[in-house]
N, C-alpha and C. Protein backbone atom coordinates (compact mmCIF):
# COMPACT_ATOMS: atom_id res chain seq x y z
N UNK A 1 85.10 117.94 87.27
CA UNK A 1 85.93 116.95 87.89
C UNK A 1 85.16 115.64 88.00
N UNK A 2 85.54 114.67 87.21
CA UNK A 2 84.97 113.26 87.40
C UNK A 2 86.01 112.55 88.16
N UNK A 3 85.52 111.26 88.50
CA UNK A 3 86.38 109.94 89.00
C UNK A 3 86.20 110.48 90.13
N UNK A 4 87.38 110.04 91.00
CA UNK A 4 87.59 109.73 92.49
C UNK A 4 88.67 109.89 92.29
N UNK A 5 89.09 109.79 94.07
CA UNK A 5 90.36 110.26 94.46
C UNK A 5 90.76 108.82 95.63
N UNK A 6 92.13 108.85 95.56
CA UNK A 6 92.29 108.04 96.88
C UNK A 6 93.44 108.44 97.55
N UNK A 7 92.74 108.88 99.10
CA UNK A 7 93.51 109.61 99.88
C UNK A 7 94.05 108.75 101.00
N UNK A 8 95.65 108.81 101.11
CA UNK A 8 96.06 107.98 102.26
C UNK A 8 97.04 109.14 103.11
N UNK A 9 96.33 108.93 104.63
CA UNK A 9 96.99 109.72 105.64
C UNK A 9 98.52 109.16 105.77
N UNK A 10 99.59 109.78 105.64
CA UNK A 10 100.98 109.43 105.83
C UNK A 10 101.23 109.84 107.10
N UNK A 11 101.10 111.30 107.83
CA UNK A 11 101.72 111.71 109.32
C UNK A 11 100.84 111.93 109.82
N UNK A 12 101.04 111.82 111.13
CA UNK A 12 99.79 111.90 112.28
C UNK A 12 100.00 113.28 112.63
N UNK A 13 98.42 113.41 113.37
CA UNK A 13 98.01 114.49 113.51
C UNK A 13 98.50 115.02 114.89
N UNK A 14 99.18 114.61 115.24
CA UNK A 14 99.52 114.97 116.61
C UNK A 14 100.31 116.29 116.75
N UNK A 15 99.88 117.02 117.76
CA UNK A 15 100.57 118.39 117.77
C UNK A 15 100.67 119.01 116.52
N UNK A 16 99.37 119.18 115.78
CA UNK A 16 98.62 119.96 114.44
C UNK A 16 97.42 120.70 114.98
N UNK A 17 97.51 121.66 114.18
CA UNK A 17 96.00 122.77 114.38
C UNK A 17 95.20 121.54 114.69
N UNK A 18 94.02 122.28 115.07
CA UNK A 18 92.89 121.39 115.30
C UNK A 18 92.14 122.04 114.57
N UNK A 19 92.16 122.81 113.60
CA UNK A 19 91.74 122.62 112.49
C UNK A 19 91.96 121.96 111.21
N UNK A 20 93.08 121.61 111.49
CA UNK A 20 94.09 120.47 110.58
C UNK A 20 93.36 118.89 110.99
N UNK A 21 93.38 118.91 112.42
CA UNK A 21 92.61 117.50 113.03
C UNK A 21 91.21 117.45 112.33
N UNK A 22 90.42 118.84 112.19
CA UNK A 22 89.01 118.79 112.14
C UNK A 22 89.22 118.13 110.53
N UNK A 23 89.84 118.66 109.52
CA UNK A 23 90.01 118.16 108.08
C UNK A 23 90.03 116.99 108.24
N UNK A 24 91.06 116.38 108.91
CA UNK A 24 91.28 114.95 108.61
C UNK A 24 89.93 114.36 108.98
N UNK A 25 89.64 114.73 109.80
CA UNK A 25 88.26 113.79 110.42
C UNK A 25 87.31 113.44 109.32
N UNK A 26 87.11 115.14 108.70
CA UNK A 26 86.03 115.28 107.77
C UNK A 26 86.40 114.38 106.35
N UNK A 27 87.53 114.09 106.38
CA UNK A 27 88.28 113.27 105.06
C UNK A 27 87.63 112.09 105.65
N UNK A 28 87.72 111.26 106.60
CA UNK A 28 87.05 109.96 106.77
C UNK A 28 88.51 109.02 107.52
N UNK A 29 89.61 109.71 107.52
CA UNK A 29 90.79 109.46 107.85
C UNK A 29 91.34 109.52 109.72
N UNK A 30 91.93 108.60 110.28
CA UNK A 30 91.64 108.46 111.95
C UNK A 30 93.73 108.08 111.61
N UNK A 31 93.66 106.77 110.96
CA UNK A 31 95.08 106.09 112.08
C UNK A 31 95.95 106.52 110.35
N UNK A 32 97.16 106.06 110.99
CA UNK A 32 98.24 106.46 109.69
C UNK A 32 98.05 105.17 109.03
N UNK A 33 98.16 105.75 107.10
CA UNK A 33 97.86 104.37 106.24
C UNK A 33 96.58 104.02 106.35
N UNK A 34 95.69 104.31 106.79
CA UNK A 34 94.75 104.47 106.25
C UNK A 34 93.81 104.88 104.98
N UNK A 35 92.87 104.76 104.13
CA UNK A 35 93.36 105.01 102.71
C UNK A 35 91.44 104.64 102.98
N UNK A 36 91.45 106.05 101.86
CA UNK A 36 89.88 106.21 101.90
C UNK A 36 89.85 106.31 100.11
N UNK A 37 88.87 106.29 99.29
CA UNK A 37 87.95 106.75 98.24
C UNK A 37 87.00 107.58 98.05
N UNK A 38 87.55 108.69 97.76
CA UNK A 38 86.56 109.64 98.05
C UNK A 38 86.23 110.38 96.42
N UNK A 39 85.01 111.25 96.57
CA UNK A 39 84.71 111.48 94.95
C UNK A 39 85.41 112.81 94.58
N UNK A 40 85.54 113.12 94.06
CA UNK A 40 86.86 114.11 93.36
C UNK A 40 85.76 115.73 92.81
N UNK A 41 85.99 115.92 94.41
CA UNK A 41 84.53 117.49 94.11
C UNK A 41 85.36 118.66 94.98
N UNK A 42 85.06 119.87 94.81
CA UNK A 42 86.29 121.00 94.83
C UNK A 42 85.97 121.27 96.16
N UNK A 43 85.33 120.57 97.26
CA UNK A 43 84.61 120.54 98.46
C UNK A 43 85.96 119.56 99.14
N UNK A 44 86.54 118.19 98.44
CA UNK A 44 87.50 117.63 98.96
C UNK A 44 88.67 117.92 98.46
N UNK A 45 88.75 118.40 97.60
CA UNK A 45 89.41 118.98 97.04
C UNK A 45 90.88 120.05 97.72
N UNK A 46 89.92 121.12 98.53
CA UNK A 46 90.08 122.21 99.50
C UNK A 46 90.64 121.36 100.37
N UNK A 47 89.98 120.38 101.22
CA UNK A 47 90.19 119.43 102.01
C UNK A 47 91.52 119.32 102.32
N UNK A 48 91.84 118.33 100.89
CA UNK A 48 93.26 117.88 100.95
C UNK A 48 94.14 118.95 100.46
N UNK A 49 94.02 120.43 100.01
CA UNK A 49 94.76 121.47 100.05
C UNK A 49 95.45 121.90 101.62
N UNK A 50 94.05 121.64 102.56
CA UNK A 50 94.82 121.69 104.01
C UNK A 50 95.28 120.79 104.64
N UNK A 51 95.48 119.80 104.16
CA UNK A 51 96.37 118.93 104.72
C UNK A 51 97.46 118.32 104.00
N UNK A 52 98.03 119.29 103.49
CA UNK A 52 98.79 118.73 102.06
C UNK A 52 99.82 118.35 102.53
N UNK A 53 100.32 118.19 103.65
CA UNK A 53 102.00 117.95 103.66
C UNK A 53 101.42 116.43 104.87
N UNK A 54 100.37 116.06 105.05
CA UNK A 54 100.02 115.08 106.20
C UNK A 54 99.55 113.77 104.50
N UNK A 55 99.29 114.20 103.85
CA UNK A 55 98.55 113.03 102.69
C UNK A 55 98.92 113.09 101.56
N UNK A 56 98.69 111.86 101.10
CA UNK A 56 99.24 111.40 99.71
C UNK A 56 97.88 111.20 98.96
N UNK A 57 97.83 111.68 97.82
CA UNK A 57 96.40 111.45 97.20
C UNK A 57 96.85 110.87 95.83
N UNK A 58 95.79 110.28 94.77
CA UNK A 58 96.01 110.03 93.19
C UNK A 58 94.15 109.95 93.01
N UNK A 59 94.62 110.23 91.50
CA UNK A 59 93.33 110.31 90.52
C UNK A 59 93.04 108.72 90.81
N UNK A 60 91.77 108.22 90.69
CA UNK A 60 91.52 106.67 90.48
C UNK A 60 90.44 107.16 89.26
N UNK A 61 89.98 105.67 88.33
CA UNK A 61 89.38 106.43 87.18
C UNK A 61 87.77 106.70 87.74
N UNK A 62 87.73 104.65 88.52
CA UNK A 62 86.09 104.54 88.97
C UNK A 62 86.48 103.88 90.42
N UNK A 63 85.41 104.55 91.13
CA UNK A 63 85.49 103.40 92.58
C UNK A 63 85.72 101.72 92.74
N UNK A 64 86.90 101.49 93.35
CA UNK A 64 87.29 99.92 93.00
C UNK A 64 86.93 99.56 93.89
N UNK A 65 86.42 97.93 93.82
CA UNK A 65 85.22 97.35 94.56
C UNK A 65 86.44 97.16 95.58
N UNK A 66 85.65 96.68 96.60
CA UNK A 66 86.56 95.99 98.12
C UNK A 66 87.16 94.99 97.58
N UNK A 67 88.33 94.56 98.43
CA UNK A 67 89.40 93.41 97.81
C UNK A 67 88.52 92.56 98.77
N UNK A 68 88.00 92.67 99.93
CA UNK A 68 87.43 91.50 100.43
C UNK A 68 85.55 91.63 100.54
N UNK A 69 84.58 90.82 100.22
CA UNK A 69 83.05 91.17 100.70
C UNK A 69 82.80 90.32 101.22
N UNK A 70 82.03 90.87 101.98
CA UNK A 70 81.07 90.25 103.07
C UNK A 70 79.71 89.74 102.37
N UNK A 71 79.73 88.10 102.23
CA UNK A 71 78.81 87.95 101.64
C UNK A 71 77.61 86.92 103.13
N UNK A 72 76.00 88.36 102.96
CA UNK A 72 75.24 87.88 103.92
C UNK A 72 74.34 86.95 103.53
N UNK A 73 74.33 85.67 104.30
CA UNK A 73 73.17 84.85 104.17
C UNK A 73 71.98 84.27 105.12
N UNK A 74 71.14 84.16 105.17
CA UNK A 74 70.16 84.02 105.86
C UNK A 74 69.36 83.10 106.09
N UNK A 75 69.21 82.33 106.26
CA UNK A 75 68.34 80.94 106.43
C UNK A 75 67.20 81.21 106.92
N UNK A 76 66.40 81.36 105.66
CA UNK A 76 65.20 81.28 105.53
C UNK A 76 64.08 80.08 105.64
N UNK A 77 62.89 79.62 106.63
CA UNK A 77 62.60 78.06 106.34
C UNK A 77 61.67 78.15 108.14
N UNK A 78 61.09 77.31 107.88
CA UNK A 78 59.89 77.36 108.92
C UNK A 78 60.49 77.24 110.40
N UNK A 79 60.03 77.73 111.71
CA UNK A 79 60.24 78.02 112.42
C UNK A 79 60.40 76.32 113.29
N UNK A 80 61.78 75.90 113.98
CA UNK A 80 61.81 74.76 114.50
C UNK A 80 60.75 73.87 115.42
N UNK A 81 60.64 72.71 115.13
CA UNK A 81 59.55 72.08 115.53
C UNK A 81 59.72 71.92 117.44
N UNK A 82 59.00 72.14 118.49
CA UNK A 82 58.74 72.30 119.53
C UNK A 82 59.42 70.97 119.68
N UNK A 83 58.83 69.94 119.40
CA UNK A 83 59.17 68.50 120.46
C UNK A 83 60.55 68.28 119.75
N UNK A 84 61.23 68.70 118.98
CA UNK A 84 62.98 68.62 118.62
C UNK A 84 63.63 69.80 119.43
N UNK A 85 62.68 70.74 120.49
CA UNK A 85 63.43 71.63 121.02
C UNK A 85 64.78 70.99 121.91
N UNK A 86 65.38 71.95 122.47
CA UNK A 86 66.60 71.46 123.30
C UNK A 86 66.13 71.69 124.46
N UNK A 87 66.12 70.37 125.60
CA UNK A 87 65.65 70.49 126.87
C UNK A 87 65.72 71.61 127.57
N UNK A 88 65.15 71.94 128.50
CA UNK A 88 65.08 73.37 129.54
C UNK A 88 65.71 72.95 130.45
N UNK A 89 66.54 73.89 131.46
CA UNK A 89 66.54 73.55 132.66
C UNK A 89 65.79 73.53 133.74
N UNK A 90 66.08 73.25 135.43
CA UNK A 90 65.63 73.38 135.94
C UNK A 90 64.97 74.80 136.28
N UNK A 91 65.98 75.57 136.28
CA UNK A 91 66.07 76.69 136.67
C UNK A 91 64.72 77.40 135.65
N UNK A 92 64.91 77.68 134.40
CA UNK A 92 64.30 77.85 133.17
C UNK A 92 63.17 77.37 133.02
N UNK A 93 62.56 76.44 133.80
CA UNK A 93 61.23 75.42 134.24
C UNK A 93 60.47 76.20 135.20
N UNK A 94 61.50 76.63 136.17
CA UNK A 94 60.87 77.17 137.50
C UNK A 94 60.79 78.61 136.90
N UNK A 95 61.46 79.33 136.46
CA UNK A 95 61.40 80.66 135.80
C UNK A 95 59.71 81.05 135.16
N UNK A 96 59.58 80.03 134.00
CA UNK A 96 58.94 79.87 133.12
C UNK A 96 57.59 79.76 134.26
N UNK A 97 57.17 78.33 135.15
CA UNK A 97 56.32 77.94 135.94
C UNK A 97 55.81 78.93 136.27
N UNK A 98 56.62 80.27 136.82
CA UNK A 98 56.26 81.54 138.12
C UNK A 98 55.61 82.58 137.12
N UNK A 99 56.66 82.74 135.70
CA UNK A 99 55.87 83.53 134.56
C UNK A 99 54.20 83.13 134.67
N UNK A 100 54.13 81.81 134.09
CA UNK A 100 52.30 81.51 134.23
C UNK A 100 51.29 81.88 135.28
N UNK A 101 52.16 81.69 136.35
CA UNK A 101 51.20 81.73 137.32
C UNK A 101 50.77 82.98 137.72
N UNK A 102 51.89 83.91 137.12
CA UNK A 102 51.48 85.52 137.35
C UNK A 102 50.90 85.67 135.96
N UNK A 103 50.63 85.27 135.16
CA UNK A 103 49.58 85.70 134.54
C UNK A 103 48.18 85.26 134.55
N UNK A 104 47.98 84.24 135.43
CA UNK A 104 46.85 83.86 135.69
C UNK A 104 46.17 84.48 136.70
């Protein structure tokens, strides 16, 4: 068995075995319409044999990328210069003041 599978929960689990609940869980599946990608092995297979009348499944050929990514960026670059800091408060002065003095 190659490719993947894509499994979408249609009926809720409500007032179902809870071994029926435990499947779905293990599918990756929580709210209705929900819709997972999963790899097509006789382990999920079984899976969706017990929950066959709660899900809709199909062959997919290869895992299709996300319709949306999260693209992370990081700003990398030397650590801001002290005298461009943003003023302290009072409070944050006196905080700071009482820190020193207990370490002295």
């Amino acid at each position: 068995m190659a490719g993947f599978l894509k499994v979408e929960l249609l009926h809720s689990a409500i007032a179902r075995d809870q071994r029926q609940k435990d499947t779905l869980r293990g599918l990756g599946l929580r709210r209705r319409h929900q819709q997972r990608i999963l790899e097509d092995t006789p382990a999920v297979r079984g899976m969706i044999r017990k929950v066959y009348d709660l899900v809709r499944f199909e062959t997919v050929a290869s895992k299709t990328a996300p319709k949306r990514e999260i693209v992370v960026t990081y700003k990398l670059g030397p650590k801001p210069d002290a005298s461009k800091a943003k003023p302290i408060s009072k409070t944050q002065a006196r905080k700071a003041a009482k820190a020193s003095a207990k370490a002295e």
